[in-house]
PDB file of N, CA and C in Angstrom:
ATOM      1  N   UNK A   1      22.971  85.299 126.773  1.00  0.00           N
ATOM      2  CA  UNK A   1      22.932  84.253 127.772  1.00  0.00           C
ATOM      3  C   UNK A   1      24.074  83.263 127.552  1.00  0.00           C
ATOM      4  N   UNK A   2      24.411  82.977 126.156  1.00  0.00           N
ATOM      5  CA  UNK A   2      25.248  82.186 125.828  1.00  0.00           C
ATOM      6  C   UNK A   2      26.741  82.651 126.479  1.00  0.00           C
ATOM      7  N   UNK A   3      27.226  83.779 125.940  1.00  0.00           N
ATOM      8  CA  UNK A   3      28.261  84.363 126.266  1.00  0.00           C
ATOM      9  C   UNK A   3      28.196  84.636 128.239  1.00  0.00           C
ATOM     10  N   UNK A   4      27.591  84.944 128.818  1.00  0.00           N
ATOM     11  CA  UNK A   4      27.160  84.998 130.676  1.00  0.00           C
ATOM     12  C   UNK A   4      27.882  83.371 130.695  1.00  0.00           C
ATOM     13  N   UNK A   5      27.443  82.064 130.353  1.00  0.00           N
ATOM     14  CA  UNK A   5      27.715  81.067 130.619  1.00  0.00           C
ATOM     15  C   UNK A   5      29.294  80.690 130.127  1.00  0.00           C
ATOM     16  N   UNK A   6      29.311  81.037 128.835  1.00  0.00           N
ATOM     17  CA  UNK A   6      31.028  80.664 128.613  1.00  0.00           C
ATOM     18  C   UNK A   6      32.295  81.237 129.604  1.00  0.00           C
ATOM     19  N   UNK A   7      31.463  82.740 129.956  1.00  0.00           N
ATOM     20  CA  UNK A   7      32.225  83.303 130.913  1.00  0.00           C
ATOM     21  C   UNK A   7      31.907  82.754 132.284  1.00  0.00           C
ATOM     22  N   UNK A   8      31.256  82.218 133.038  1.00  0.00           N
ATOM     23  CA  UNK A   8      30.930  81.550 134.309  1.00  0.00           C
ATOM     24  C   UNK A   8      31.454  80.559 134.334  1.00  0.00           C
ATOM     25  N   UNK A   9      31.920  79.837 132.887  1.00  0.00           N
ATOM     26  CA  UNK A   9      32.564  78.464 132.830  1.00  0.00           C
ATOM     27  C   UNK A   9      34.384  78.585 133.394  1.00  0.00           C
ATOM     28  N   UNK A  10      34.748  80.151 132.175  1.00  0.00           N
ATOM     29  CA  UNK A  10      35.848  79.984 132.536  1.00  0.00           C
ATOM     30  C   UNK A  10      36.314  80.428 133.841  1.00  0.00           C
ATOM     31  N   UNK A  11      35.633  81.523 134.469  1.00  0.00           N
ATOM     32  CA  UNK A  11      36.130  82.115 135.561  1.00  0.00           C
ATOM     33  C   UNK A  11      35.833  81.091 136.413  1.00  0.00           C
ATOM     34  N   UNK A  12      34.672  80.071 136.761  1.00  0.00           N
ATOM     35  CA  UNK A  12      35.231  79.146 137.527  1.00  0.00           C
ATOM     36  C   UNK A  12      36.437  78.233 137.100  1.00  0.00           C
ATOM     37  N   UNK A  13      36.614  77.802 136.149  1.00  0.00           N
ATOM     38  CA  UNK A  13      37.525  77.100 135.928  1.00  0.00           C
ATOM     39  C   UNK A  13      38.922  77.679 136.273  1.00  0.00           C
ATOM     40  N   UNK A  14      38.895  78.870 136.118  1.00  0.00           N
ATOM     41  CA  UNK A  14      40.294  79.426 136.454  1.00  0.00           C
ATOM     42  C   UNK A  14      40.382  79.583 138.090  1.00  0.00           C
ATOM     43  N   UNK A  15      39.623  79.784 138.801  1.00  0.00           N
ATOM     44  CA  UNK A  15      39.291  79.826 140.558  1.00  0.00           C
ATOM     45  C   UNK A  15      39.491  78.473 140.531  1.00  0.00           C
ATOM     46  N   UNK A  16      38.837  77.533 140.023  1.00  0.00           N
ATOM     47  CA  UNK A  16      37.994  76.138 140.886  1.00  0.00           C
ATOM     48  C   UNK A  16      39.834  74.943 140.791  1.00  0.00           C
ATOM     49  N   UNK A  17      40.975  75.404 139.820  1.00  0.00           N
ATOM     50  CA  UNK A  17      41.498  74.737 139.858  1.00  0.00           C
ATOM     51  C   UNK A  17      43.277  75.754 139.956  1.00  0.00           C
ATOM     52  N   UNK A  18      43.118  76.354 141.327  1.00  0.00           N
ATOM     53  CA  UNK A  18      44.378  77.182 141.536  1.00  0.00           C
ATOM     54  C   UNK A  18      44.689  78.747 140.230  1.00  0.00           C
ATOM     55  N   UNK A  19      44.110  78.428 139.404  1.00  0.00           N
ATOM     56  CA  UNK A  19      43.978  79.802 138.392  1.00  0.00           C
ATOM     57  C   UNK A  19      45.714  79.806 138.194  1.00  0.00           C
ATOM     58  N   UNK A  20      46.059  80.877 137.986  1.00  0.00           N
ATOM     59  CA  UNK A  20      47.427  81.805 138.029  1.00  0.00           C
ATOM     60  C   UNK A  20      48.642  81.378 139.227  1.00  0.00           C
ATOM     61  N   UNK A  21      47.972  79.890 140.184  1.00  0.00           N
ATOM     62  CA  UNK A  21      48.872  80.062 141.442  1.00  0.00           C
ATOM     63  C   UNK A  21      50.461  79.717 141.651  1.00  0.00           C
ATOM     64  N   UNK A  22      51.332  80.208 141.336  1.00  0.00           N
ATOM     65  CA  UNK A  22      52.957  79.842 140.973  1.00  0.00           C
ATOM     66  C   UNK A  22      52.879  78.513 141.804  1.00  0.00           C
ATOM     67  N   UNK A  23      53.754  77.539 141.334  1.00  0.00           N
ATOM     68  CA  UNK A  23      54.183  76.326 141.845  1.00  0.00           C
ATOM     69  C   UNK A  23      54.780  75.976 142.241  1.00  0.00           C
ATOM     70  N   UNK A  24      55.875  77.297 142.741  1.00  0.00           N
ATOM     71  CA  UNK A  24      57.068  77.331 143.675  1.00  0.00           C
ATOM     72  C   UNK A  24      56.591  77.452 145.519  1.00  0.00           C
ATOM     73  N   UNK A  25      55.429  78.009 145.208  1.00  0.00           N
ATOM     74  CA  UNK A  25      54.931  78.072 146.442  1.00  0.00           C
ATOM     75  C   UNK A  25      53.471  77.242 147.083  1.00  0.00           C
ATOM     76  N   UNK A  26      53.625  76.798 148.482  1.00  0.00           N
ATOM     77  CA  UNK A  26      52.504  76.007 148.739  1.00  0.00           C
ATOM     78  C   UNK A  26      51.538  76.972 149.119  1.00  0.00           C
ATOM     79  N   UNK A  27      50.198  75.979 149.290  1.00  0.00           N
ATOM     80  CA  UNK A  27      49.089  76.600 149.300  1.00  0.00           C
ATOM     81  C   UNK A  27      48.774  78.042 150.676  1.00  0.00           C
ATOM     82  N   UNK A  28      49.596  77.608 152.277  1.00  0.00           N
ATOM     83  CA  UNK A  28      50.146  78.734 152.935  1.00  0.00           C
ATOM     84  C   UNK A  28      50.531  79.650 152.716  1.00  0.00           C
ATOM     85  N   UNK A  29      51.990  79.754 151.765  1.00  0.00           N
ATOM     86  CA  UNK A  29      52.897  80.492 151.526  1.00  0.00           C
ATOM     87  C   UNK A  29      51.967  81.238 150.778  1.00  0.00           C
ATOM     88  N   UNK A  30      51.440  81.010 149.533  1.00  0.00           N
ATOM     89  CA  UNK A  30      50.404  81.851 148.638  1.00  0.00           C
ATOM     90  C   UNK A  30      49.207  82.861 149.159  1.00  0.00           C
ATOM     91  N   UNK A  31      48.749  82.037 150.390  1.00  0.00           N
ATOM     92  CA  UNK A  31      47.966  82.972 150.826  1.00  0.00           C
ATOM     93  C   UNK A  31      47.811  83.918 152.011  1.00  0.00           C
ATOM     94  N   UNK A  32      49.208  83.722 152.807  1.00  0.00           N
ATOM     95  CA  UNK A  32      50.188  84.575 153.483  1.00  0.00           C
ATOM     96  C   UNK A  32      50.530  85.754 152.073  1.00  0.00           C
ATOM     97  N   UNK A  33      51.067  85.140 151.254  1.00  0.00           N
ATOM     98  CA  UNK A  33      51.122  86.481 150.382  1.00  0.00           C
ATOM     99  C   UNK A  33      50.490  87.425 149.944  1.00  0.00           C
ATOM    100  N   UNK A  34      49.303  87.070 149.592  1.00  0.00           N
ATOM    101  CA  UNK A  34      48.010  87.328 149.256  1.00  0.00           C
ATOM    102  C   UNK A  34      47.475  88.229 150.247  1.00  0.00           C
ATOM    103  N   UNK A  35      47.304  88.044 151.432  1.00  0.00           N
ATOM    104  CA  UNK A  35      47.120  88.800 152.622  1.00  0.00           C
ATOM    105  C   UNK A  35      47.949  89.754 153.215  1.00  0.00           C
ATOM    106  N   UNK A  36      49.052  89.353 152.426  1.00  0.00           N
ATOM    107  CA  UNK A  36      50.488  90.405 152.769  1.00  0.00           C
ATOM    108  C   UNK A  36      50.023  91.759 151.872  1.00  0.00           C
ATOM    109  N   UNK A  37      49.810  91.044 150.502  1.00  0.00           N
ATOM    110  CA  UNK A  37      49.693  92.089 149.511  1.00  0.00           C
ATOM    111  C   UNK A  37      47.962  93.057 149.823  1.00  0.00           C
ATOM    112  N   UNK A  38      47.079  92.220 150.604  1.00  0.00           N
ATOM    113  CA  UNK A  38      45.925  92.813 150.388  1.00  0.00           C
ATOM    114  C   UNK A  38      46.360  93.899 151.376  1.00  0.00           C
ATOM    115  N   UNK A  39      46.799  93.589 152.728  1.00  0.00           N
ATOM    116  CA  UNK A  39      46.770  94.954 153.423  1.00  0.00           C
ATOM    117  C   UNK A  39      48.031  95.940 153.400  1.00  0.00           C
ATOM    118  N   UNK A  40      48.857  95.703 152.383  1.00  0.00           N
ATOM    119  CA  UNK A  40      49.684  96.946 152.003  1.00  0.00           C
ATOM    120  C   UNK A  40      49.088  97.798 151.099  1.00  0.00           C
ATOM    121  N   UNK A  41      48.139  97.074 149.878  1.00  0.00           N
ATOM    122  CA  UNK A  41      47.440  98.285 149.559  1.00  0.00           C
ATOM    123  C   UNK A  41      46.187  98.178 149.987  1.00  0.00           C
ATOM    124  N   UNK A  42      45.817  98.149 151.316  1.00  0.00           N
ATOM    125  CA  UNK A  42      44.835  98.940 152.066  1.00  0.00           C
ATOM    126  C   UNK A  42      45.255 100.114 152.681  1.00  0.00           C
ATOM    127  N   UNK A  43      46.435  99.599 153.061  1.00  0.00           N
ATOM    128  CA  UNK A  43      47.386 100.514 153.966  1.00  0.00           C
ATOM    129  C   UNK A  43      47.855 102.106 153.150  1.00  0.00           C
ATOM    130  N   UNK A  44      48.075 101.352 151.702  1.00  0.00           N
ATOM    131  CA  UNK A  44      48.004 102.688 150.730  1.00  0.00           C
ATOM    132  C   UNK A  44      46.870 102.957 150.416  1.00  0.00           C
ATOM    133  N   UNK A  45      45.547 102.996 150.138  1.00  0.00           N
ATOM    134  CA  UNK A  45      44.351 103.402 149.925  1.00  0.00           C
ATOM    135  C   UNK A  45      44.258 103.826 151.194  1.00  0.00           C
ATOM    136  N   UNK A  46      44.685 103.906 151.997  1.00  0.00           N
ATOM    137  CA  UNK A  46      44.140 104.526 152.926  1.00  0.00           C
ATOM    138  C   UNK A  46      45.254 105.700 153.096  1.00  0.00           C
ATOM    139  N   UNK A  47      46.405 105.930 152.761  1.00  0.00           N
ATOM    140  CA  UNK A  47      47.105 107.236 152.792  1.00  0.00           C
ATOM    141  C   UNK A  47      46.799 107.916 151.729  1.00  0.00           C
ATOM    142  N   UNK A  48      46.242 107.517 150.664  1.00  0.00           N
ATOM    143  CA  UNK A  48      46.046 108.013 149.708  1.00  0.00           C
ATOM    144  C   UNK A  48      44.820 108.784 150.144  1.00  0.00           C
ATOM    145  N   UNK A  49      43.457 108.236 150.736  1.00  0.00           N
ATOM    146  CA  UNK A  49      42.933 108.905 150.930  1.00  0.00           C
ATOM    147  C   UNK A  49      42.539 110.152 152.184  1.00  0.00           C
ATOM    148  N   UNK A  50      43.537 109.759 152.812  1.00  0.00           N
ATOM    149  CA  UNK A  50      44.349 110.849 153.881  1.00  0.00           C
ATOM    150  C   UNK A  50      44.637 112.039 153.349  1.00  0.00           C
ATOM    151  N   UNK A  51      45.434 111.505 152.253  1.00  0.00           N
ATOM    152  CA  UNK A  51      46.220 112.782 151.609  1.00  0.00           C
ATOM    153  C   UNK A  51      45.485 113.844 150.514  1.00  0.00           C
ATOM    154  N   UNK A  52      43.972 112.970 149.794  1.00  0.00           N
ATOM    155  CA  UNK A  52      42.734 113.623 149.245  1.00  0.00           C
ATOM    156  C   UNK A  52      42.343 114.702 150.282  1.00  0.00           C
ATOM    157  N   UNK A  53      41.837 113.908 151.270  1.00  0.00           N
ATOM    158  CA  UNK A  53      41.023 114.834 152.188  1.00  0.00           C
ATOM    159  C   UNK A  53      41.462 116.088 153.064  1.00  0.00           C
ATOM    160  N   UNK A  54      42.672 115.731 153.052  1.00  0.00           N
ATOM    161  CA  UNK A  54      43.691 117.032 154.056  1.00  0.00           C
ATOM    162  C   UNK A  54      43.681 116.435 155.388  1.00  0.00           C
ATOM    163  N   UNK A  55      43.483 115.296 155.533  1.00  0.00           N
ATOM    164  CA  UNK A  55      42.998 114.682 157.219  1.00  0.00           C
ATOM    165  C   UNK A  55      44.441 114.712 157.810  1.00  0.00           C
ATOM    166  N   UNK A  56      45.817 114.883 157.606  1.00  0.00           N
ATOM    167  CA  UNK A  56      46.841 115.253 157.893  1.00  0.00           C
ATOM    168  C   UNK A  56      47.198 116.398 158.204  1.00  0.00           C
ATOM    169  N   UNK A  57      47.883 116.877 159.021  1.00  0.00           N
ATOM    170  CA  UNK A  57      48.647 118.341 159.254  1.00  0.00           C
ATOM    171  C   UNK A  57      49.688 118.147 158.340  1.00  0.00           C
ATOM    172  N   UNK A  58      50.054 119.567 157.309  1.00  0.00           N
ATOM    173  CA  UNK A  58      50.657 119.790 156.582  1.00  0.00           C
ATOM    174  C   UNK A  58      52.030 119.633 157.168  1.00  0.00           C
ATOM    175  N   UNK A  59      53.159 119.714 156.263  1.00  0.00           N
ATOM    176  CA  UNK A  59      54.364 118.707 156.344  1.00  0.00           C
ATOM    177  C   UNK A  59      55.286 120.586 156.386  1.00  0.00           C
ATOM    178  N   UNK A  60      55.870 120.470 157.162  1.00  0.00           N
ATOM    179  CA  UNK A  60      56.835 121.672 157.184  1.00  0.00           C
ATOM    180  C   UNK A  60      58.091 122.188 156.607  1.00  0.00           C
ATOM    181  N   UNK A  61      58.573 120.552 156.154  1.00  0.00           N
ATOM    182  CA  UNK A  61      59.891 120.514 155.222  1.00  0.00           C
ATOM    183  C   UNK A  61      59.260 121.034 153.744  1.00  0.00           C
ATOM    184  N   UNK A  62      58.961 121.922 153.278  1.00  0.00           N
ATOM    185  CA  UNK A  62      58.422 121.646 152.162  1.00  0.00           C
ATOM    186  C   UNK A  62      60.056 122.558 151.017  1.00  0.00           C
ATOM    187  N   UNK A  63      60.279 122.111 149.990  1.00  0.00           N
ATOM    188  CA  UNK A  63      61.101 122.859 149.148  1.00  0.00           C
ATOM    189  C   UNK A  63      61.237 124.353 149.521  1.00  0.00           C
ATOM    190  N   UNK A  64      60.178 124.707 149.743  1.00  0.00           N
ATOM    191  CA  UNK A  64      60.057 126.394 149.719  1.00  0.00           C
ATOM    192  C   UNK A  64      60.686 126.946 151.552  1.00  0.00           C
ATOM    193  N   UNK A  65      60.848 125.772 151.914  1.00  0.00           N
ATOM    194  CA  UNK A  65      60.820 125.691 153.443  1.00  0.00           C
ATOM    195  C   UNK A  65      62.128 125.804 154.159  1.00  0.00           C
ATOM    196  N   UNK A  66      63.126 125.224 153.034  1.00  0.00           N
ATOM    197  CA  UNK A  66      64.479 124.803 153.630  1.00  0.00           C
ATOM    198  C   UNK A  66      65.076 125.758 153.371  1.00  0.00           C
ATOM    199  N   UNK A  67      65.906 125.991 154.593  1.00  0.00           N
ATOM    200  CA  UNK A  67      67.512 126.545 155.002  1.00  0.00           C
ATOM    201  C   UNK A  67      68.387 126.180 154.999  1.00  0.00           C
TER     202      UNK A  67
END
């Protein structure tokens, strides 16, 4: 229980007062980035899992392919 609380202390403390947030940038700019970065890798989790499933038609250039 002890250790649950030291850790609830710090992880708010690191959220509750900007955490990690560079100081070159304002509070906009940061979370324009943030949102930049969340849906590029959505954008890759999601080809990635395109490319698991076969949900693509196979690619025709392949090494074995070229003339």
């Amino acid at each position: 229980m002890r250790k649950l609380a030291c850790l609830l202390l710090l992880a708010g403390g690191a959220f509750g007062i900007g955490g990690c947030a560079s100081p070159a940038y304002t509070g906009g700019e940061n979370l324009a980035r943030t949102l930049r970065t969340w849906d590029y890798e959505n954008k890759q989790m999601i080809d990635d899992i395109d490319y698991e499933l076969m949900l693509r038609p196979a690619s025709h250039s392949t090494v074995w392919n070229l003339r």
